[in-house]
PDB file of N, CA and C in Angstrom:
ATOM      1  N   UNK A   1       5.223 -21.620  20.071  1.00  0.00           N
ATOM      2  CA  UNK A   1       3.869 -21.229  19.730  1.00  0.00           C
ATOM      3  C   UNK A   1       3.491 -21.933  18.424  1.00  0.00           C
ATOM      4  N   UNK A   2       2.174 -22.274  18.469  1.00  0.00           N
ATOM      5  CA  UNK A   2       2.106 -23.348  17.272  1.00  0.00           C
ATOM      6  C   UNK A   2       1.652 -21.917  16.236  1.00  0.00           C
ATOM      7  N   UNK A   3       1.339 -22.941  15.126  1.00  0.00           N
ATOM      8  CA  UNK A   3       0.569 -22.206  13.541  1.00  0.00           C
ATOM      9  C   UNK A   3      -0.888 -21.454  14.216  1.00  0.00           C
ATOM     10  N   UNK A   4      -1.542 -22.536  15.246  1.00  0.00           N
ATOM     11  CA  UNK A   4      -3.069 -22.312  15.611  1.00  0.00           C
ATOM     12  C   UNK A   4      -3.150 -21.357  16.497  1.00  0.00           C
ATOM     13  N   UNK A   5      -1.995 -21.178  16.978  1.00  0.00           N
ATOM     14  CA  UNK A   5      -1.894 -20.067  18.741  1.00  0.00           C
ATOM     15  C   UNK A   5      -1.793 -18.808  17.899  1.00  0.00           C
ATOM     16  N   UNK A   6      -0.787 -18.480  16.939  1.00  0.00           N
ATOM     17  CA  UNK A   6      -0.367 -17.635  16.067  1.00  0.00           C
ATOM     18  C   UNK A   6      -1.672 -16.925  15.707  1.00  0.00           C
ATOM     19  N   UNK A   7      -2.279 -17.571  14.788  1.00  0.00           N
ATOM     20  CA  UNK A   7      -3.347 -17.017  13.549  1.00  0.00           C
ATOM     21  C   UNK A   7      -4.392 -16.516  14.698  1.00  0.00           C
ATOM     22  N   UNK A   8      -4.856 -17.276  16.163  1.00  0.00           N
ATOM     23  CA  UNK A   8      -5.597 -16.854  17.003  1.00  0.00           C
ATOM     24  C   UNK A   8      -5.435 -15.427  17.493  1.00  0.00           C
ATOM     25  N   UNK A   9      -3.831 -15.143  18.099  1.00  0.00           N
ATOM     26  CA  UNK A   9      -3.549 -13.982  18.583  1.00  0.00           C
ATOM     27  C   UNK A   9      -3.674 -12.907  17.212  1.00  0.00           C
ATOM     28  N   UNK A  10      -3.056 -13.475  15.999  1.00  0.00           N
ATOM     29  CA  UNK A  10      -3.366 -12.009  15.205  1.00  0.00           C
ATOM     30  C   UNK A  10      -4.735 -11.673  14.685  1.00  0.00           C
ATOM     31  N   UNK A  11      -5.800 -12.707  15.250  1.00  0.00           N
ATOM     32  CA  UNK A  11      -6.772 -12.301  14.929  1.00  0.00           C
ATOM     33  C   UNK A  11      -7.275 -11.871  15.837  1.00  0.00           C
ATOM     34  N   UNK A  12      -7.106 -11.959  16.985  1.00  0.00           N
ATOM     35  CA  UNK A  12      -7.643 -10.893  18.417  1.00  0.00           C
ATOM     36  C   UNK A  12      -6.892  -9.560  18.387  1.00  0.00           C
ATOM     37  N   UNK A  13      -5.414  -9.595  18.360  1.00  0.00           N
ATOM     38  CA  UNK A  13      -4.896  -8.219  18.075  1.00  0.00           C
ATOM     39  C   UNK A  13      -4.426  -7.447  17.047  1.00  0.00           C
ATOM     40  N   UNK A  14      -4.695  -8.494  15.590  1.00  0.00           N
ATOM     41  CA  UNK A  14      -4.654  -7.671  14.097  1.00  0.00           C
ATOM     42  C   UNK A  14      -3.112  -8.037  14.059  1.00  0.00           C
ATOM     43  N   UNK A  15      -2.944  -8.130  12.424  1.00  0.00           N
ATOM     44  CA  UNK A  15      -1.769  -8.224  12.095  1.00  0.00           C
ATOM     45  C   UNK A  15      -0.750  -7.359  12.287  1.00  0.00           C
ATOM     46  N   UNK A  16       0.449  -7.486  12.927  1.00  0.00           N
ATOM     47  CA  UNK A  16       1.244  -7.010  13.000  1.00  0.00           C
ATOM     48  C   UNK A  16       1.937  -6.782  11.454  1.00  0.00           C
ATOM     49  N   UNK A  17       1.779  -5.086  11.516  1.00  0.00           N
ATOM     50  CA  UNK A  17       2.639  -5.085   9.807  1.00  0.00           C
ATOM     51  C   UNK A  17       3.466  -3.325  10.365  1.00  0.00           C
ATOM     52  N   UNK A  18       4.499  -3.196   9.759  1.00  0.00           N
ATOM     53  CA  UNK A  18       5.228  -1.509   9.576  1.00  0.00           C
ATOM     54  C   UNK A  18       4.250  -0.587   9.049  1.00  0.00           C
ATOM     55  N   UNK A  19       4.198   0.442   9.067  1.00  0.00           N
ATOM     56  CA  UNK A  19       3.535   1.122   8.319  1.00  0.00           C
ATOM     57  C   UNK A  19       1.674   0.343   7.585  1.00  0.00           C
ATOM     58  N   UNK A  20       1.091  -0.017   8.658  1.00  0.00           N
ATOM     59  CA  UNK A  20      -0.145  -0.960   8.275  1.00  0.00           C
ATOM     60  C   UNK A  20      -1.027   0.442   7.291  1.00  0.00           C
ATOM     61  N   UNK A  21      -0.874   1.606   7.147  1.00  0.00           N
ATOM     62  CA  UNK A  21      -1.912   2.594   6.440  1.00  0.00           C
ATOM     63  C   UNK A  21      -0.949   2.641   5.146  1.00  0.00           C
ATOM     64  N   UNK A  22       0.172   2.835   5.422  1.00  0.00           N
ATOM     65  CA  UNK A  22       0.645   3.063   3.846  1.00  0.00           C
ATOM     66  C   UNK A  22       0.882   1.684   2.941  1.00  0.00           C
ATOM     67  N   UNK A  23       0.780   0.079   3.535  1.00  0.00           N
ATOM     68  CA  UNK A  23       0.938  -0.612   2.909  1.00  0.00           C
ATOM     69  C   UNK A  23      -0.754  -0.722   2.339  1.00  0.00           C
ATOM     70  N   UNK A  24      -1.559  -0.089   3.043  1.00  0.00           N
ATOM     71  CA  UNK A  24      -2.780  -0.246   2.669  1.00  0.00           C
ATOM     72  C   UNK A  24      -2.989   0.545   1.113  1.00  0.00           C
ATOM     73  N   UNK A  25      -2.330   2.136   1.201  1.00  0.00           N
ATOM     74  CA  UNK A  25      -2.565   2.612   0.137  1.00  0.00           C
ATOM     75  C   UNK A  25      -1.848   2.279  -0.979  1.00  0.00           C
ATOM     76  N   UNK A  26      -0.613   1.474  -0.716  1.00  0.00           N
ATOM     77  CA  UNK A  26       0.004   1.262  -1.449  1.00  0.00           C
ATOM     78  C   UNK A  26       0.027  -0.338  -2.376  1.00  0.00           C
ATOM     79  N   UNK A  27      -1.007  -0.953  -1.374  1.00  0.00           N
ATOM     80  CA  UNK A  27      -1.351  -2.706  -2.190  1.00  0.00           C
ATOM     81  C   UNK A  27      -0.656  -3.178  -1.457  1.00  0.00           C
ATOM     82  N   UNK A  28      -0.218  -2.987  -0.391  1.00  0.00           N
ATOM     83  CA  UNK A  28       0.683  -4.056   0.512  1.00  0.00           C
ATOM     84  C   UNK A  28       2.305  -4.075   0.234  1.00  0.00           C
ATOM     85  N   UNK A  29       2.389  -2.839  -0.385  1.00  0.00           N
ATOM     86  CA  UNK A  29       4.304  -2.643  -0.340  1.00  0.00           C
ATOM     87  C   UNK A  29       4.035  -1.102   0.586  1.00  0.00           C
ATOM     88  N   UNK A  30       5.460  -0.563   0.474  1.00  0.00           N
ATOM     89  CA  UNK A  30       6.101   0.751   1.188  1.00  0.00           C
ATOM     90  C   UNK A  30       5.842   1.718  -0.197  1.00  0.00           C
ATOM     91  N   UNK A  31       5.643   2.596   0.400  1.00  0.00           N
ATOM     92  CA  UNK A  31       5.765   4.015  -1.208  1.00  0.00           C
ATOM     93  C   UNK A  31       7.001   3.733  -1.404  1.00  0.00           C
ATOM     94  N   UNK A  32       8.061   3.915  -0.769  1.00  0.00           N
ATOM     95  CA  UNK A  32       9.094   4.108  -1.217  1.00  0.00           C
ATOM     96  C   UNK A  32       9.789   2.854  -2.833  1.00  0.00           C
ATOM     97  N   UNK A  33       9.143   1.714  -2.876  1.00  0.00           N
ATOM     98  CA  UNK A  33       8.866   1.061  -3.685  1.00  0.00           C
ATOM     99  C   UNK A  33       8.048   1.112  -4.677  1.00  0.00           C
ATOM    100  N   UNK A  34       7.421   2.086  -4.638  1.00  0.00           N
ATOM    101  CA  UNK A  34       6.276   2.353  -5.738  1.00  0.00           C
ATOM    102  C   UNK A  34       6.950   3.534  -7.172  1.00  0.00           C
ATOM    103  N   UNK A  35       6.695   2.953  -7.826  1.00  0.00           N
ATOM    104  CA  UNK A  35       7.901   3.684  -8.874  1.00  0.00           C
ATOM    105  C   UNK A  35       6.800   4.470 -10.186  1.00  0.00           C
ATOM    106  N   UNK A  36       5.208   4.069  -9.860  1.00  0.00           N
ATOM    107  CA  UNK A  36       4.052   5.013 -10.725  1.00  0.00           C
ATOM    108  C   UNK A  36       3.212   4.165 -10.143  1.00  0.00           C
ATOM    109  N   UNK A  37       2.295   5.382  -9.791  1.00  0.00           N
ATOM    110  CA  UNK A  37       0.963   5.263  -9.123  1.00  0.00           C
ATOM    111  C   UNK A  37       0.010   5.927 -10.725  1.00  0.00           C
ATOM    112  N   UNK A  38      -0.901   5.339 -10.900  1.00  0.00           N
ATOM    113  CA  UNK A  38      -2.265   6.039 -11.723  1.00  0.00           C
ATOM    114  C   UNK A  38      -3.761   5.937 -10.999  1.00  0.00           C
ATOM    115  N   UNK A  39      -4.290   7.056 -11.057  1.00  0.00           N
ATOM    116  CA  UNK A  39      -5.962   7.229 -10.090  1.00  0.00           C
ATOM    117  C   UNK A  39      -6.540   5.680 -10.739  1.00  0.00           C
ATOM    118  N   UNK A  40      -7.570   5.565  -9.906  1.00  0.00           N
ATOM    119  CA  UNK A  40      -8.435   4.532 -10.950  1.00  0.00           C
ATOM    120  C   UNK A  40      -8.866   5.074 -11.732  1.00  0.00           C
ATOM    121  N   UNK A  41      -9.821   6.426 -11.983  1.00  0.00           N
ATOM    122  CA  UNK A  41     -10.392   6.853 -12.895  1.00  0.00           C
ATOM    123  C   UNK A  41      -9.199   7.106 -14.414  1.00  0.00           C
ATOM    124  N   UNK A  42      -8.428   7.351 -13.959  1.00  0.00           N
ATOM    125  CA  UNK A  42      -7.215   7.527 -15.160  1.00  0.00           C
ATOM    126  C   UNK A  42      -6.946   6.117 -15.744  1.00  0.00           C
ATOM    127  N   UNK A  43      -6.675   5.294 -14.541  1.00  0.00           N
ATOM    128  CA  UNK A  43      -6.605   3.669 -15.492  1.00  0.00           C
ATOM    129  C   UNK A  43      -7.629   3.549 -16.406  1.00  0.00           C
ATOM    130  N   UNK A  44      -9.101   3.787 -16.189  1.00  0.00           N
ATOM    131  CA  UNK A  44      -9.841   3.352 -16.822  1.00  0.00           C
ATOM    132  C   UNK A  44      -9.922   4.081 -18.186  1.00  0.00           C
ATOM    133  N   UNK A  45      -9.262   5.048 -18.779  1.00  0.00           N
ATOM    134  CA  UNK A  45      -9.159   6.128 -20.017  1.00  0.00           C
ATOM    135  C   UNK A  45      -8.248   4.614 -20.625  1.00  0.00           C
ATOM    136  N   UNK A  46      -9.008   5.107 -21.753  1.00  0.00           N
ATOM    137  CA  UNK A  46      -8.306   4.082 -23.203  1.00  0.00           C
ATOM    138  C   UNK A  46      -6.849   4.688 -23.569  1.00  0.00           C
ATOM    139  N   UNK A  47      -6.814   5.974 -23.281  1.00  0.00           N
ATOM    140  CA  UNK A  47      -5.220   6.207 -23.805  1.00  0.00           C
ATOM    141  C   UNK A  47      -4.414   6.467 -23.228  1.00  0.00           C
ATOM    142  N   UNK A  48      -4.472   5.573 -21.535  1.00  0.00           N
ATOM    143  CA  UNK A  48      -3.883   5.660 -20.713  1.00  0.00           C
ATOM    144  C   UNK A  48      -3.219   3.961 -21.367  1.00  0.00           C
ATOM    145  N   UNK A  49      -4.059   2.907 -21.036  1.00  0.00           N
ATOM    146  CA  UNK A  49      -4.151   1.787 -21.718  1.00  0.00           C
ATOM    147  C   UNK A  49      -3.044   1.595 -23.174  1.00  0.00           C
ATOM    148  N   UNK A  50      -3.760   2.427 -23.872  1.00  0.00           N
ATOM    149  CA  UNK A  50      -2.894   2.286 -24.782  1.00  0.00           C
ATOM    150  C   UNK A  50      -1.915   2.852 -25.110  1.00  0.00           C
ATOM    151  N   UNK A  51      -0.647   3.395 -24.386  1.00  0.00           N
ATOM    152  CA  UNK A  51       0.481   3.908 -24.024  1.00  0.00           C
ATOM    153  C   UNK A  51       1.202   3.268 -23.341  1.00  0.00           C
ATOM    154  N   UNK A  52       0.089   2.457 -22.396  1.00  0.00           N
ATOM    155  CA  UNK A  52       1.258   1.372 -21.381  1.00  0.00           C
ATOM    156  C   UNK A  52       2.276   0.675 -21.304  1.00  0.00           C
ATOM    157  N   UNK A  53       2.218  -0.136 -22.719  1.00  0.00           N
ATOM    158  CA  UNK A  53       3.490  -0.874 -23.183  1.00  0.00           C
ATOM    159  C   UNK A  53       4.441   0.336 -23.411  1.00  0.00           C
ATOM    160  N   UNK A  54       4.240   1.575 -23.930  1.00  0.00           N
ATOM    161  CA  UNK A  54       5.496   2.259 -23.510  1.00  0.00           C
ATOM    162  C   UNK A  54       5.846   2.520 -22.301  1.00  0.00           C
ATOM    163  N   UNK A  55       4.904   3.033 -21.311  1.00  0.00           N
ATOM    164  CA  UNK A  55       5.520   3.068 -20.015  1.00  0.00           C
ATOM    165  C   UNK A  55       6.345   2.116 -19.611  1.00  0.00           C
ATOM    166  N   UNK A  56       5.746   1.202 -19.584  1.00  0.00           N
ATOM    167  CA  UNK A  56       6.407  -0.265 -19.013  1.00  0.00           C
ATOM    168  C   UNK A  56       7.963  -0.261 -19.788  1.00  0.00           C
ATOM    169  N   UNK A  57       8.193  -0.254 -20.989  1.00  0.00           N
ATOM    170  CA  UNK A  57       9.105  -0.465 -21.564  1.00  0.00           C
ATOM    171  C   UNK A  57       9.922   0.922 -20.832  1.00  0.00           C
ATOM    172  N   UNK A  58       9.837   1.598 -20.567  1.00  0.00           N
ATOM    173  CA  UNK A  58      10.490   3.082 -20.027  1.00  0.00           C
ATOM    174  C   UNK A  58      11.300   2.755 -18.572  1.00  0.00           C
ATOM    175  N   UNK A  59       9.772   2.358 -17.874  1.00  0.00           N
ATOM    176  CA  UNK A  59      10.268   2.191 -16.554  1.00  0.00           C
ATOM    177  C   UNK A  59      11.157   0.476 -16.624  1.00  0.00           C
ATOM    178  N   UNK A  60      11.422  -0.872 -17.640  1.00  0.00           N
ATOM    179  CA  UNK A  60      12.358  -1.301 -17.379  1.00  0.00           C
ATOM    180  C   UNK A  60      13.240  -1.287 -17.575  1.00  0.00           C
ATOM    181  N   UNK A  61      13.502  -0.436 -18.199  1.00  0.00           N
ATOM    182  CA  UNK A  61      14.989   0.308 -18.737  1.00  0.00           C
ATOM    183  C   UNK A  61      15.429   0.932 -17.470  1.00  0.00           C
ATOM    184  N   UNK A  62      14.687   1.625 -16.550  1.00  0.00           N
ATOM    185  CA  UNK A  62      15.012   2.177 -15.220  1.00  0.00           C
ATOM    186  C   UNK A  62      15.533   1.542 -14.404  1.00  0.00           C
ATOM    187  N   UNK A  63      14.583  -0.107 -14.139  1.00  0.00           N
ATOM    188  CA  UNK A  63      14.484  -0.602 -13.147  1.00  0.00           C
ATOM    189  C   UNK A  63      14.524  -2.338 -13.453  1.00  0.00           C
ATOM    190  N   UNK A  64      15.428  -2.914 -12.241  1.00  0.00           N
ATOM    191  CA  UNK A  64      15.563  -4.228 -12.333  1.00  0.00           C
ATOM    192  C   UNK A  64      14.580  -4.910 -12.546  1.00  0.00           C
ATOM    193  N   UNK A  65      13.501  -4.590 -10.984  1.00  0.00           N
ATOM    194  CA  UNK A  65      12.673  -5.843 -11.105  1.00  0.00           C
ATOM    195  C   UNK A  65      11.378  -5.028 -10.740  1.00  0.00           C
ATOM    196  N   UNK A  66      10.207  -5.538 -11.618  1.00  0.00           N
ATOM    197  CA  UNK A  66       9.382  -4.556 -11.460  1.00  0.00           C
ATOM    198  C   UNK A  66       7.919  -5.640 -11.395  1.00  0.00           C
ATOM    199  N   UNK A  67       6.755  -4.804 -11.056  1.00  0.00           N
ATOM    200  CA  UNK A  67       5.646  -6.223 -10.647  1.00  0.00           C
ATOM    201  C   UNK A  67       4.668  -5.112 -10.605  1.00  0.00           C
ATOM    202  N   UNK A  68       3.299  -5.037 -11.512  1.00  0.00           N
ATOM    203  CA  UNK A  68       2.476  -4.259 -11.823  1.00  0.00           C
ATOM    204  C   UNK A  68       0.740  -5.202 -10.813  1.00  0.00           C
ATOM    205  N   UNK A  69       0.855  -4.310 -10.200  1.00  0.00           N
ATOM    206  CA  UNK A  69      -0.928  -4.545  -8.829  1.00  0.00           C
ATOM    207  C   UNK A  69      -1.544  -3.810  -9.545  1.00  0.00           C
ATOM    208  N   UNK A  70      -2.757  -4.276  -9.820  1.00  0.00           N
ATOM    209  CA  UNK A  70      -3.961  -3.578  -9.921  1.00  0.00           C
ATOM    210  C   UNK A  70      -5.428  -3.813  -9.156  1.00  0.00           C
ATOM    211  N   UNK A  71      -6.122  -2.707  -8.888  1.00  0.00           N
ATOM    212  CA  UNK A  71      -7.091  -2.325  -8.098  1.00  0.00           C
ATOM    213  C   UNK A  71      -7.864  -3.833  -8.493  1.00  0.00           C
ATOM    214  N   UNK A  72      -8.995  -3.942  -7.687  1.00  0.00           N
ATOM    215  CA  UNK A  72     -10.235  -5.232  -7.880  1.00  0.00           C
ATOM    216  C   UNK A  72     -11.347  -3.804  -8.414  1.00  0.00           C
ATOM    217  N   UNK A  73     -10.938  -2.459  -8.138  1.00  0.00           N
ATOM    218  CA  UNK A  73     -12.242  -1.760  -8.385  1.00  0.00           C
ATOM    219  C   UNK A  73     -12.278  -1.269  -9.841  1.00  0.00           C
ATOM    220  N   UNK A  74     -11.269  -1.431 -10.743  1.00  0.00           N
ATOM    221  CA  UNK A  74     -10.804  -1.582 -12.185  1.00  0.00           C
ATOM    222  C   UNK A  74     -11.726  -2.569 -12.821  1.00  0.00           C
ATOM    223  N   UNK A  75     -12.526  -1.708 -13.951  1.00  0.00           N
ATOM    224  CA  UNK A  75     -13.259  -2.460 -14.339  1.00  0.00           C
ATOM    225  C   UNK A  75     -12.486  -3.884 -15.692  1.00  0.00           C
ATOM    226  N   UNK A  76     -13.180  -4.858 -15.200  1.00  0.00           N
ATOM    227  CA  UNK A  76     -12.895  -6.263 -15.793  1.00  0.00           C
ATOM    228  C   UNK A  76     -11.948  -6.389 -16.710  1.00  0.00           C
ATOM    229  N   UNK A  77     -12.440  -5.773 -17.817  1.00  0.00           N
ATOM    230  CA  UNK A  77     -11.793  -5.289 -19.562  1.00  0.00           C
ATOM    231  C   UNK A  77     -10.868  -4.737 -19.479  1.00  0.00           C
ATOM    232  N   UNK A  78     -10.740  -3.658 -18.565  1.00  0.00           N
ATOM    233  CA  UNK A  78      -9.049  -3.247 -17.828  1.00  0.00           C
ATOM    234  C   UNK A  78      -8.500  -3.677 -17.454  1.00  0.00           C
ATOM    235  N   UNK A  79      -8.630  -4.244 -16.515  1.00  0.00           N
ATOM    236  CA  UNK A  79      -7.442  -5.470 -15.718  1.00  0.00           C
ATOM    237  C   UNK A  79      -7.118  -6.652 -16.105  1.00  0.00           C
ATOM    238  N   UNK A  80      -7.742  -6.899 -17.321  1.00  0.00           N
ATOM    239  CA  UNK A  80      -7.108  -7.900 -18.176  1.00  0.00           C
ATOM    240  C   UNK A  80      -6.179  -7.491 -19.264  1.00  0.00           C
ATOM    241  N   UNK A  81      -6.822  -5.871 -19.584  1.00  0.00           N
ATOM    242  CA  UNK A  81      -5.970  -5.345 -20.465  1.00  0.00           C
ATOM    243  C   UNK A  81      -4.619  -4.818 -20.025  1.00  0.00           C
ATOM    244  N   UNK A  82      -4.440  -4.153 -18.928  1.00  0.00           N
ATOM    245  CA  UNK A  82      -3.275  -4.143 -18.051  1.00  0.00           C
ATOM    246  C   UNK A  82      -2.017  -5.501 -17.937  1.00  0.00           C
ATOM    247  N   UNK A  83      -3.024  -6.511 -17.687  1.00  0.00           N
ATOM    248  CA  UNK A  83      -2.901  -7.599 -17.167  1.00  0.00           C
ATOM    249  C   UNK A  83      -1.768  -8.366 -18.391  1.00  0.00           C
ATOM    250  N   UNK A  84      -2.640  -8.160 -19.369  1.00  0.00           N
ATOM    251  CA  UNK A  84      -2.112  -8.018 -20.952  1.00  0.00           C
ATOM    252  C   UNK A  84      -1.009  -7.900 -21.169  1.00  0.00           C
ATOM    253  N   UNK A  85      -0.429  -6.729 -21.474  1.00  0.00           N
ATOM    254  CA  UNK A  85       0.243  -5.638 -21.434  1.00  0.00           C
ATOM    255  C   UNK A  85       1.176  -6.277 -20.619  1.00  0.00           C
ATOM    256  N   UNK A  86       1.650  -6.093 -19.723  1.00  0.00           N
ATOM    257  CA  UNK A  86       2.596  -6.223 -18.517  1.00  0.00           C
ATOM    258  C   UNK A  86       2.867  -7.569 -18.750  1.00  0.00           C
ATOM    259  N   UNK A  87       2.031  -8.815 -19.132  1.00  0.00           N
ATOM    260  CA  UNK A  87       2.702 -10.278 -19.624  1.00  0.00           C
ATOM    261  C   UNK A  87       3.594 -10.099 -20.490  1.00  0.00           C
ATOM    262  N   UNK A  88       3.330  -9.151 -22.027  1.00  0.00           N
ATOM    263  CA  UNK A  88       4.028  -9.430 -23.021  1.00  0.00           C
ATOM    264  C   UNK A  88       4.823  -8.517 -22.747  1.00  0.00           C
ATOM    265  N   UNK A  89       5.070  -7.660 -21.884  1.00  0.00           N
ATOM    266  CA  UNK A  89       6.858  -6.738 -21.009  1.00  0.00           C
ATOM    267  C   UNK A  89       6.967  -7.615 -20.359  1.00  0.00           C
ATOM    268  N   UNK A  90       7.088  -9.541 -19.966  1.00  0.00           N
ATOM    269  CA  UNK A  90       7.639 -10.018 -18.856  1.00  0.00           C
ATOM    270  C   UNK A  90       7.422  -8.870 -17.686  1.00  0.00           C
ATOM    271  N   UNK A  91       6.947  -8.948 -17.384  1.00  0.00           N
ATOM    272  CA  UNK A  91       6.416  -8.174 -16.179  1.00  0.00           C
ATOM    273  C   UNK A  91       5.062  -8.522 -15.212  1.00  0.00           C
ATOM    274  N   UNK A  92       5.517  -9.090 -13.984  1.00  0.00           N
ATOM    275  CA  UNK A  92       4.131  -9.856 -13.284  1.00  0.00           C
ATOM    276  C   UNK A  92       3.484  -9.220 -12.933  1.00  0.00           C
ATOM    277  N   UNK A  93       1.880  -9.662 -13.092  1.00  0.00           N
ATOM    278  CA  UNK A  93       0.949  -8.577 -12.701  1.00  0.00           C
ATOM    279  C   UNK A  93       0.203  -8.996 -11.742  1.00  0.00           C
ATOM    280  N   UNK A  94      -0.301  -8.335 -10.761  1.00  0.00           N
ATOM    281  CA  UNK A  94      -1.467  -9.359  -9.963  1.00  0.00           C
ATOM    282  C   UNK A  94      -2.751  -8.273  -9.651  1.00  0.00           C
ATOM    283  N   UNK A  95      -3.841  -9.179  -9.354  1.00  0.00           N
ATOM    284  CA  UNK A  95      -5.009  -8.043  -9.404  1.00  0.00           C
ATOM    285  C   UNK A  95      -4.966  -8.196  -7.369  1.00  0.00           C
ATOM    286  N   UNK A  96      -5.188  -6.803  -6.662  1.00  0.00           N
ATOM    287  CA  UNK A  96      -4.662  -7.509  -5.149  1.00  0.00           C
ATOM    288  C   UNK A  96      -6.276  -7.378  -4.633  1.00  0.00           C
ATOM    289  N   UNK A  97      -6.141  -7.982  -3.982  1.00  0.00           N
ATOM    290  CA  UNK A  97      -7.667  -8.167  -2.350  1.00  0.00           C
ATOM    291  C   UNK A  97      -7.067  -6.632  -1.781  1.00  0.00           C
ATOM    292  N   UNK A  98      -7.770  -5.797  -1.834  1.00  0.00           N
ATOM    293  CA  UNK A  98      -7.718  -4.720  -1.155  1.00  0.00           C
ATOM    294  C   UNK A  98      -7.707  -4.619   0.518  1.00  0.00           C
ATOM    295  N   UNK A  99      -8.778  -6.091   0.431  1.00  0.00           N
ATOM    296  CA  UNK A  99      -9.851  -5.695   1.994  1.00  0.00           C
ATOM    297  C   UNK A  99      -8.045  -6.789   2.411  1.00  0.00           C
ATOM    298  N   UNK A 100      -7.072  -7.306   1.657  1.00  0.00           N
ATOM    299  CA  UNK A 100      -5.910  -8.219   2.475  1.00  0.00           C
ATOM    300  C   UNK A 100      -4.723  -6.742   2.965  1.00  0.00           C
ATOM    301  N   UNK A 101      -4.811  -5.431   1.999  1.00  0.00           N
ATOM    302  CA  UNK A 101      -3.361  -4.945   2.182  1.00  0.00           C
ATOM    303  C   UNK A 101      -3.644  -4.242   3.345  1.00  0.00           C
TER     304      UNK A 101
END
């Protein structure tokens, strides 16, 4: 089956994924990988923000390898500030396509 037959069929019968609702709520991983969830409305509080570098520093003391998603519905100034944050913990961040998980 070529690349072109492929992308045709999953676009007539949708991507085949495990769990396609929870990778949705989850940005395109499993919960079981999700190690802190925050509401959007809570991201957007300044002293959520400005505590983060401790979180982060908390949870890599926990954890090997860690990779911080954030919403597209996070306003701008946040998700750079997040974005921020999580560079200077070596820690990759990505902002995800919602309408992809």
């Amino acid at each position: 089956m070529t690349d072109l037959d492929k992308k045709i069929l999953e676009s007539a019968h949708g991507e085949h994924r495990l769990n396609p609702d929870e990778q949705k709520r989850c940005f395109g991983t499993f919960a079981e990988r999700l190690v802190l969830s925050v509401l959007l409305a809570d991201a957007e509080n300044q002293t959520i923000l400005d505590n983060f570098d401790q979180v982060l520093q908390d949870l890599k003391a926990k954890y090997d390898s860690l990779s911080l998603k954030i919403s597209p519905k996070l306003s701008s100034a946040k998700q750079m500030g997040y974005m921020k944050i999580a560079q200077q913990a070596g820690i990759q961040a990505t902002i995800v396509n919602e309408a992809k998980c």
